[in-house]
PDB file of N, CA and C in Angstrom:
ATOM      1  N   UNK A   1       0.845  -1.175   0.000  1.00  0.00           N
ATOM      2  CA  UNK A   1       0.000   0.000   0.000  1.00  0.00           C
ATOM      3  C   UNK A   1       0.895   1.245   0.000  1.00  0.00           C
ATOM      4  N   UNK A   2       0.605   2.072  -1.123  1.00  0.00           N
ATOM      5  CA  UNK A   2       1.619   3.601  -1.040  1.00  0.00           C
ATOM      6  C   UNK A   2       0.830   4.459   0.115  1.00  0.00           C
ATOM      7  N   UNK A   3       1.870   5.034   0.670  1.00  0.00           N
ATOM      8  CA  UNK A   3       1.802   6.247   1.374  1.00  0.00           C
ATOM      9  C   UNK A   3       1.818   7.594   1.042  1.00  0.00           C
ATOM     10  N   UNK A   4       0.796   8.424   1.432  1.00  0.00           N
ATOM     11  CA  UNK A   4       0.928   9.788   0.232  1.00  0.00           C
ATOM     12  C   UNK A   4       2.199   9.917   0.270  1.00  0.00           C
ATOM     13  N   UNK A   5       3.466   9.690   0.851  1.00  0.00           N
ATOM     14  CA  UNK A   5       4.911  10.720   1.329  1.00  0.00           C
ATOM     15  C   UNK A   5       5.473   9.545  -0.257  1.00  0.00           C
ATOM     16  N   UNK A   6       5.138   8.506  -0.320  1.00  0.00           N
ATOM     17  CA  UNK A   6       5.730   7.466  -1.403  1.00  0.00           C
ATOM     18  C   UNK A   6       4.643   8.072  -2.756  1.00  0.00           C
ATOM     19  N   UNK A   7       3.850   8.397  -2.836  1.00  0.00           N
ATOM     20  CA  UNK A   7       3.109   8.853  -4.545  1.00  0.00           C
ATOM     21  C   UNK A   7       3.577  10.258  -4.243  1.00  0.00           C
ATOM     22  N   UNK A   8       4.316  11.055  -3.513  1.00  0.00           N
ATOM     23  CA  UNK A   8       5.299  12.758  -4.037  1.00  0.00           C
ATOM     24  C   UNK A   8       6.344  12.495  -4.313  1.00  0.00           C
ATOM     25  N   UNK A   9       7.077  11.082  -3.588  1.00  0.00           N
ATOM     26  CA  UNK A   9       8.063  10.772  -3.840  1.00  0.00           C
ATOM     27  C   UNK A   9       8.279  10.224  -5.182  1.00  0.00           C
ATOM     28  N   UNK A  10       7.475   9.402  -5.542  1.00  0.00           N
ATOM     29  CA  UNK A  10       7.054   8.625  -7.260  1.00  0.00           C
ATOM     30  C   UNK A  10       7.126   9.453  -8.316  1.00  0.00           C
ATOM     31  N   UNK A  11       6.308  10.928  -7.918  1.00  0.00           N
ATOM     32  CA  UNK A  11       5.903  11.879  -8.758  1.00  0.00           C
ATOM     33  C   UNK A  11       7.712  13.227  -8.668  1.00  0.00           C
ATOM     34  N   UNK A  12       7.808  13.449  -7.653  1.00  0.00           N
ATOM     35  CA  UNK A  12       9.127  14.064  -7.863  1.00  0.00           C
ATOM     36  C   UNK A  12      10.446  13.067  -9.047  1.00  0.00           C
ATOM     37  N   UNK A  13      10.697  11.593  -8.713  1.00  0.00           N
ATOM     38  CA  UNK A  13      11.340  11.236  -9.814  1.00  0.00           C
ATOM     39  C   UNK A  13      11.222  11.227 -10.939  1.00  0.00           C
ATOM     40  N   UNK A  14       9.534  11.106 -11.661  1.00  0.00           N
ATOM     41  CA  UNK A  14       8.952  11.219 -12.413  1.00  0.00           C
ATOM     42  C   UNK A  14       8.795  12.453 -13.282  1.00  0.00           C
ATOM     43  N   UNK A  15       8.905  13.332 -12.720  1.00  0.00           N
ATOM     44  CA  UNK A  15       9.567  14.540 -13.308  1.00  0.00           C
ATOM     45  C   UNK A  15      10.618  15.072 -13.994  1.00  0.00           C
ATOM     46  N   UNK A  16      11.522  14.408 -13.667  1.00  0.00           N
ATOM     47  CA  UNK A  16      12.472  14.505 -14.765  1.00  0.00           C
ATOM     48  C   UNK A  16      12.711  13.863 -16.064  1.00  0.00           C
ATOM     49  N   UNK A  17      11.615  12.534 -15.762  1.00  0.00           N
ATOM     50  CA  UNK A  17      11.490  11.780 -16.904  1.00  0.00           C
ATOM     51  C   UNK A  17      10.804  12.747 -17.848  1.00  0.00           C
ATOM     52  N   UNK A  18       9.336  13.185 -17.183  1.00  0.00           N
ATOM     53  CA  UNK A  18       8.323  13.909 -18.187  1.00  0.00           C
ATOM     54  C   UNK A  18       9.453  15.048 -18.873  1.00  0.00           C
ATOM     55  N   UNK A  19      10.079  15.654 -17.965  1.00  0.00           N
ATOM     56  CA  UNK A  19      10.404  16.854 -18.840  1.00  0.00           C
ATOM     57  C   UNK A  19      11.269  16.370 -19.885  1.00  0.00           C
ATOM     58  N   UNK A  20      12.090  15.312 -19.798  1.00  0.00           N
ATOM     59  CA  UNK A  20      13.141  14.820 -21.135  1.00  0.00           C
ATOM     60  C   UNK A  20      12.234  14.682 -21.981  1.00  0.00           C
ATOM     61  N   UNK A  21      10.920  13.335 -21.826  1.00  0.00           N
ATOM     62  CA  UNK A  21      10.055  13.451 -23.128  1.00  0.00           C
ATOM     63  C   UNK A  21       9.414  14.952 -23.669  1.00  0.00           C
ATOM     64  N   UNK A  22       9.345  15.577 -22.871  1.00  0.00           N
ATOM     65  CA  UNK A  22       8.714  16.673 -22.833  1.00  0.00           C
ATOM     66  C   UNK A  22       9.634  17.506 -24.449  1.00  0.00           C
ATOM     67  N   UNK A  23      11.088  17.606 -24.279  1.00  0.00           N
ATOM     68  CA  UNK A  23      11.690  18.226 -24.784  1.00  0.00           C
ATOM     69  C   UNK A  23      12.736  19.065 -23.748  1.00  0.00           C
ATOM     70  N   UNK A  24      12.254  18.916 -22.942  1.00  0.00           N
ATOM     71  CA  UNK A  24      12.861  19.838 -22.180  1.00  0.00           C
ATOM     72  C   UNK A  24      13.755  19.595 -21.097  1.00  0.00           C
ATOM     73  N   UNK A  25      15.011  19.112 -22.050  1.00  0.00           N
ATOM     74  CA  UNK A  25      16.213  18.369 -21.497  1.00  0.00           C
ATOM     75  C   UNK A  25      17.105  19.846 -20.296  1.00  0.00           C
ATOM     76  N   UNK A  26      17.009  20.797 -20.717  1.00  0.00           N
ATOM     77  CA  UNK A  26      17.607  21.938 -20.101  1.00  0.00           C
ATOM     78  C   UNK A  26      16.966  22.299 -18.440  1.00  0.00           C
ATOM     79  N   UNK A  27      15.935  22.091 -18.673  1.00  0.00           N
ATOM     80  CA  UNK A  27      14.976  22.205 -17.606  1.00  0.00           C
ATOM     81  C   UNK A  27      15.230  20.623 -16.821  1.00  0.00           C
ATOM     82  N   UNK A  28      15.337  19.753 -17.740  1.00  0.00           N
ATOM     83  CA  UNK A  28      15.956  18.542 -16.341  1.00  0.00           C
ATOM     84  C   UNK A  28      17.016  18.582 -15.995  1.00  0.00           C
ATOM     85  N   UNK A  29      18.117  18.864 -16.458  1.00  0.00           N
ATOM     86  CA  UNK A  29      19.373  19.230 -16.268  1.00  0.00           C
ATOM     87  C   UNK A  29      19.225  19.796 -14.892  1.00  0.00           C
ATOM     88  N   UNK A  30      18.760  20.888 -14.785  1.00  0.00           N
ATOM     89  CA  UNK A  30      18.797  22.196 -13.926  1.00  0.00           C
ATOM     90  C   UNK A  30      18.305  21.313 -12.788  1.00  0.00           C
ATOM     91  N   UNK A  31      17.338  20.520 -12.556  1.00  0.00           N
ATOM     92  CA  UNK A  31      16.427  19.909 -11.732  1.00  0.00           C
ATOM     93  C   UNK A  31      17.237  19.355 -11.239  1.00  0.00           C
ATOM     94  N   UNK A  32      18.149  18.148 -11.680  1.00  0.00           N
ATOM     95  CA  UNK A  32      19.035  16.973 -11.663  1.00  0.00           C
ATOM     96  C   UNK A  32      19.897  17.794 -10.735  1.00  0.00           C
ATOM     97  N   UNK A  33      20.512  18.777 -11.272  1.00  0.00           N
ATOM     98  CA  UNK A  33      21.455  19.663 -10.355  1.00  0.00           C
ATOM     99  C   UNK A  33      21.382  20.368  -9.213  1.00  0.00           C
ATOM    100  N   UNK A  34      19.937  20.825  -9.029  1.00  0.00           N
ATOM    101  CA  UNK A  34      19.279  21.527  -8.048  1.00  0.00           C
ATOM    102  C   UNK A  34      19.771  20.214  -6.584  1.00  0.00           C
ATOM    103  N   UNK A  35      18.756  18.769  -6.781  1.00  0.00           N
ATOM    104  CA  UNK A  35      18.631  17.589  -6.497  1.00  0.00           C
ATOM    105  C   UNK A  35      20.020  17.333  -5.982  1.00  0.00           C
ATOM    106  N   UNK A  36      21.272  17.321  -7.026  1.00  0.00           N
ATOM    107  CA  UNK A  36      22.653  17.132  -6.488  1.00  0.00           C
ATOM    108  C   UNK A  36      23.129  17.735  -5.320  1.00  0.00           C
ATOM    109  N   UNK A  37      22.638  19.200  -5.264  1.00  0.00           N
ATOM    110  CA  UNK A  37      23.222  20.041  -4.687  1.00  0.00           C
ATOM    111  C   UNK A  37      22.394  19.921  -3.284  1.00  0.00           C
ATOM    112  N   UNK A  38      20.973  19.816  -3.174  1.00  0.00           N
ATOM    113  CA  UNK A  38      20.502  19.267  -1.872  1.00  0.00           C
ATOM    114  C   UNK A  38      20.869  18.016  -1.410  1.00  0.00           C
ATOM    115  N   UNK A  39      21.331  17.242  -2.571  1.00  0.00           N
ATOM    116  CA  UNK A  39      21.831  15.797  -1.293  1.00  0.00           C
ATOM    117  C   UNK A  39      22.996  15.661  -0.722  1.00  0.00           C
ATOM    118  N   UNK A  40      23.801  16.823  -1.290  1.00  0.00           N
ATOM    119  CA  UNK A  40      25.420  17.305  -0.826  1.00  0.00           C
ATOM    120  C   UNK A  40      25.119  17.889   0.541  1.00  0.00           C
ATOM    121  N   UNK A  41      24.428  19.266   0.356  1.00  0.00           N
ATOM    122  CA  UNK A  41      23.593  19.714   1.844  1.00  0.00           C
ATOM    123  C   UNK A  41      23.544  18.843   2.884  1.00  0.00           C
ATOM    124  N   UNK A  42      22.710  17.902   2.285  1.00  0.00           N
ATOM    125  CA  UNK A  42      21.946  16.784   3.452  1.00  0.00           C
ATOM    126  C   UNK A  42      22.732  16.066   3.976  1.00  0.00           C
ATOM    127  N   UNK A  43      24.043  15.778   3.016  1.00  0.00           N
ATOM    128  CA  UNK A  43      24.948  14.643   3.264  1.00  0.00           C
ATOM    129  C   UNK A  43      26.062  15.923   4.226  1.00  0.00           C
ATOM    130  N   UNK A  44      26.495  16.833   3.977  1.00  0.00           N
ATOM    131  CA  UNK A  44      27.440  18.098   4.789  1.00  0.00           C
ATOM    132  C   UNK A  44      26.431  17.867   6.136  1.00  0.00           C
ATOM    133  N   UNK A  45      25.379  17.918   6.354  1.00  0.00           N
ATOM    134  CA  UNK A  45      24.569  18.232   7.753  1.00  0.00           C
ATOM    135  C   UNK A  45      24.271  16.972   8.459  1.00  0.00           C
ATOM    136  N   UNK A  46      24.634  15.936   7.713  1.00  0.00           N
ATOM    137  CA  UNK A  46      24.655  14.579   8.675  1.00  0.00           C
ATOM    138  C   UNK A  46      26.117  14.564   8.649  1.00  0.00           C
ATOM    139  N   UNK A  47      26.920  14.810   8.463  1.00  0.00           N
ATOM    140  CA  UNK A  47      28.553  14.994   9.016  1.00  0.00           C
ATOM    141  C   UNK A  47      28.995  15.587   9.823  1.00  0.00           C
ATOM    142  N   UNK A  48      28.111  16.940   9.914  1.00  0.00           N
ATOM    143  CA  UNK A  48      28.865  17.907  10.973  1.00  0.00           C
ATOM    144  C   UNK A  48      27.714  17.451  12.497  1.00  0.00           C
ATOM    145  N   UNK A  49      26.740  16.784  12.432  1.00  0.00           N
ATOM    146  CA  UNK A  49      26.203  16.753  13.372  1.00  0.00           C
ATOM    147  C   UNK A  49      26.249  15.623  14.419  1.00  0.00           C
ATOM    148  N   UNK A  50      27.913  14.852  14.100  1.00  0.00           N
ATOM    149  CA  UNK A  50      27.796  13.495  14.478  1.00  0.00           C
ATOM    150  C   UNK A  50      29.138  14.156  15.249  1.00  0.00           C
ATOM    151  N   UNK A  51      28.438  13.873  16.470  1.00  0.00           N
ATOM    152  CA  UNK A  51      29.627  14.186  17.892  1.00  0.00           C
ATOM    153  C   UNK A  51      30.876  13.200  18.176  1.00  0.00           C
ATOM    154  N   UNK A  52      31.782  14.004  17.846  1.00  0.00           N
ATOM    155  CA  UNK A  52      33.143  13.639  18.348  1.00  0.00           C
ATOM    156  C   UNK A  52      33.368  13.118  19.441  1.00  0.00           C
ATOM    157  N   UNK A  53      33.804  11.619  19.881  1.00  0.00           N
ATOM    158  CA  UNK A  53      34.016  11.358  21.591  1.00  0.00           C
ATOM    159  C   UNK A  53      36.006  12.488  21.426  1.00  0.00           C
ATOM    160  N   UNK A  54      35.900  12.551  23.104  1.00  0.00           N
ATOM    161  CA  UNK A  54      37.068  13.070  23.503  1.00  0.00           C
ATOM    162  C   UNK A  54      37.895  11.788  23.828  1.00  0.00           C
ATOM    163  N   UNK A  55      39.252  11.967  23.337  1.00  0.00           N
ATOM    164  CA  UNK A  55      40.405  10.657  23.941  1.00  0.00           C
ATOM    165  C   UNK A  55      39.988  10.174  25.226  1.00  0.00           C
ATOM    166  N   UNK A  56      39.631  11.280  26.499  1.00  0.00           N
ATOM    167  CA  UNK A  56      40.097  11.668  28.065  1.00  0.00           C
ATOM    168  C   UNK A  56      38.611  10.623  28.031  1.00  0.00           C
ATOM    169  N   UNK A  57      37.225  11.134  27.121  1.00  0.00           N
ATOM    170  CA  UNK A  57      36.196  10.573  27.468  1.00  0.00           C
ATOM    171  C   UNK A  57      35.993   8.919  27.479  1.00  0.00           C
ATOM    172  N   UNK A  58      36.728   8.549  26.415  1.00  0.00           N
ATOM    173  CA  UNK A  58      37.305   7.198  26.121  1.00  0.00           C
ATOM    174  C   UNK A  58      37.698   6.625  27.116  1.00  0.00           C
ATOM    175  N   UNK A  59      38.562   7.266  27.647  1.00  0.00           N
ATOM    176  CA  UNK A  59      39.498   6.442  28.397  1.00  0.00           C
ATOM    177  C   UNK A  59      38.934   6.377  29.704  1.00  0.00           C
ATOM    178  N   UNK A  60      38.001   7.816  30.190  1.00  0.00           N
ATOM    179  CA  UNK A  60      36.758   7.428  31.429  1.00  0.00           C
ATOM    180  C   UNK A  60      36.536   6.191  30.891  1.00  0.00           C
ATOM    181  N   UNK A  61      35.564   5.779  29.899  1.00  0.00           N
ATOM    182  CA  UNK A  61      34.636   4.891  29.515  1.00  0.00           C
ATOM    183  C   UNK A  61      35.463   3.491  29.759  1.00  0.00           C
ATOM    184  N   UNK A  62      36.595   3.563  29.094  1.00  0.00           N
ATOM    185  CA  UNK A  62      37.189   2.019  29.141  1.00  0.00           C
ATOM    186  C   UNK A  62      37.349   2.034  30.736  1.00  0.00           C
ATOM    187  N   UNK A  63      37.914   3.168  31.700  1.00  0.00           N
ATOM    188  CA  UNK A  63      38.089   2.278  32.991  1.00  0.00           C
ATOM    189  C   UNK A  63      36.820   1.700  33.591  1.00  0.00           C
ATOM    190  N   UNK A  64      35.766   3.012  33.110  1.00  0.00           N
ATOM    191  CA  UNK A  64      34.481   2.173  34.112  1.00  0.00           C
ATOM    192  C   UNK A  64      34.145   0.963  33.363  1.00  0.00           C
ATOM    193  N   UNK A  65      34.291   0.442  32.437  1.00  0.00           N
ATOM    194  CA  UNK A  65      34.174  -0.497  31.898  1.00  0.00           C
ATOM    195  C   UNK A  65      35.080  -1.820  32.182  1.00  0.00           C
ATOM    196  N   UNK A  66      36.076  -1.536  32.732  1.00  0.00           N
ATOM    197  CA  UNK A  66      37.009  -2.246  33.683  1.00  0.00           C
ATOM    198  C   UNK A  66      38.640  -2.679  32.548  1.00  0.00           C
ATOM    199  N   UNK A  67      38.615  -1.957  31.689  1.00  0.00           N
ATOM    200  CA  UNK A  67      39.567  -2.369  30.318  1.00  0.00           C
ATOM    201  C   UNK A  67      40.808  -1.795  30.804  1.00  0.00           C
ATOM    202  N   UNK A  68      41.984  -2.586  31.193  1.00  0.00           N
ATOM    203  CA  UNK A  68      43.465  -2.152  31.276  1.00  0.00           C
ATOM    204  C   UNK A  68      44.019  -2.289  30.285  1.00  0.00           C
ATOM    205  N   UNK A  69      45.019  -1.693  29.876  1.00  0.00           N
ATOM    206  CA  UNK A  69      45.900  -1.104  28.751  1.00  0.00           C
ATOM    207  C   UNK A  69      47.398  -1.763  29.210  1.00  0.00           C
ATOM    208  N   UNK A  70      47.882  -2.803  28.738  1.00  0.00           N
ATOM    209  CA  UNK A  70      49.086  -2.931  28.988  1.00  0.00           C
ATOM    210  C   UNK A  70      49.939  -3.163  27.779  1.00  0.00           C
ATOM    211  N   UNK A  71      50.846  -2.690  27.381  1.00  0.00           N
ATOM    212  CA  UNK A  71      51.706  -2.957  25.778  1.00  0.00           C
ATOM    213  C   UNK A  71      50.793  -2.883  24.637  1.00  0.00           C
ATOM    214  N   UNK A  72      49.884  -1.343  25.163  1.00  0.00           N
ATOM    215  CA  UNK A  72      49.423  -1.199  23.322  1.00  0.00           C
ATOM    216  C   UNK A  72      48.352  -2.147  23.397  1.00  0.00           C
ATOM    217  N   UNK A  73      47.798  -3.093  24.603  1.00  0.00           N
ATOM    218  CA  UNK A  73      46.763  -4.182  24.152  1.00  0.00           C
ATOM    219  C   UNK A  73      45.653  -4.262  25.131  1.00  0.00           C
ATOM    220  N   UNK A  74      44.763  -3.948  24.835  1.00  0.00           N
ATOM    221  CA  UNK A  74      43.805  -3.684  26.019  1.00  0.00           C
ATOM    222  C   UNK A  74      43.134  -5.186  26.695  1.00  0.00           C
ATOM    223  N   UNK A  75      43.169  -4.949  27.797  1.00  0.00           N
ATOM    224  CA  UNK A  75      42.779  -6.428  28.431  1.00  0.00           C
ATOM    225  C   UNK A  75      41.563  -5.989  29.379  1.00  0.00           C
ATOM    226  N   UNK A  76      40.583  -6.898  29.786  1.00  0.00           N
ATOM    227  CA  UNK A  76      39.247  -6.097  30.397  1.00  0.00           C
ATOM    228  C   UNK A  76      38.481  -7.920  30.709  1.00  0.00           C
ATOM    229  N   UNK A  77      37.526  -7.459  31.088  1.00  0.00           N
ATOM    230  CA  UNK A  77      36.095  -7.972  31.216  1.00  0.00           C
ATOM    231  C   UNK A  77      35.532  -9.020  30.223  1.00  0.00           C
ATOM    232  N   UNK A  78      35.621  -8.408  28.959  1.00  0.00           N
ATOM    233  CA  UNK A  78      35.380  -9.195  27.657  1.00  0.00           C
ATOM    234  C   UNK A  78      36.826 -10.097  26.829  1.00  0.00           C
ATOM    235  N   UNK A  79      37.685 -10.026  28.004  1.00  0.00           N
ATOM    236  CA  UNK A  79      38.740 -10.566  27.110  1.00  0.00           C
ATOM    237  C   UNK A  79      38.338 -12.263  27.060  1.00  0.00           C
ATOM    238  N   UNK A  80      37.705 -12.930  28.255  1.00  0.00           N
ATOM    239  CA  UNK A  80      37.710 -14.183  27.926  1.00  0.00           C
ATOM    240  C   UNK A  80      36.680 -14.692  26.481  1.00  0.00           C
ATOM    241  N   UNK A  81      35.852 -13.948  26.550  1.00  0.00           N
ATOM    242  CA  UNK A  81      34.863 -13.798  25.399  1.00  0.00           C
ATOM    243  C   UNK A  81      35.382 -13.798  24.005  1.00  0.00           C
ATOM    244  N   UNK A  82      36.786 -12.903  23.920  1.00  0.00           N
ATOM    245  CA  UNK A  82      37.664 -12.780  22.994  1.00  0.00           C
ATOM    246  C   UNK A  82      38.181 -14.260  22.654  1.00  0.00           C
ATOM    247  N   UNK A  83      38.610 -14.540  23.553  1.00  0.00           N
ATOM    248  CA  UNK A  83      39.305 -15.885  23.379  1.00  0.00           C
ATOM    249  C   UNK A  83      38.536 -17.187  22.965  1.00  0.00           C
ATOM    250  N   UNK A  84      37.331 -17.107  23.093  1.00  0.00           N
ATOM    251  CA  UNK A  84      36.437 -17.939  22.691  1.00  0.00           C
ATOM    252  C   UNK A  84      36.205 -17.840  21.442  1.00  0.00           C
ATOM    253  N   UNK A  85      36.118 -17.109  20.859  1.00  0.00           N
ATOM    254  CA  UNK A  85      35.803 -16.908  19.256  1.00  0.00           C
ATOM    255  C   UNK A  85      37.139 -17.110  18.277  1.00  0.00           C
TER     256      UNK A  85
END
């Protein structure tokens, strides 16, 4: 069953088809590009909005988590788990 948000969505792709038959390759062009340039947007604003952990916060996290660090190799809680697989 379509959802109205899926027949605007149907009808927005569909638009660029009509206008090529249409003749009016210049006018899809422009569309196509418009389209590029908002999913660059969309794709820039899901990048900048994805939070950075801090090293210091990490390294809270691994102790409460019980993870020691010895030679570069972290050993913890889940290490026997490790060894099982």
């Amino acid at each position: 069953m379509l959802m109205p948000d899926d027949r605007v969505a149907g009808a927005a792709v569909d638009e660029p088809l009509l206008l090529i038959l249409l003749g009016e390759r210049a006018a899809a062009a422009r569309l196509e590009a418009e389209w590029r340039r908002e999913a660059r947007a969309g794709l820039q604003a899901l990048v900048q909005r994805e939070p950075m952990a801090e090293p210091a916060d990490l390294l809270a996290l691994a102790g409460r988590l019980g993870v020691k660090f010895e030679n570069g190799s972290a050993t913890g809680p889940f290490e026997r788990d490790r060894r099982v697989s």
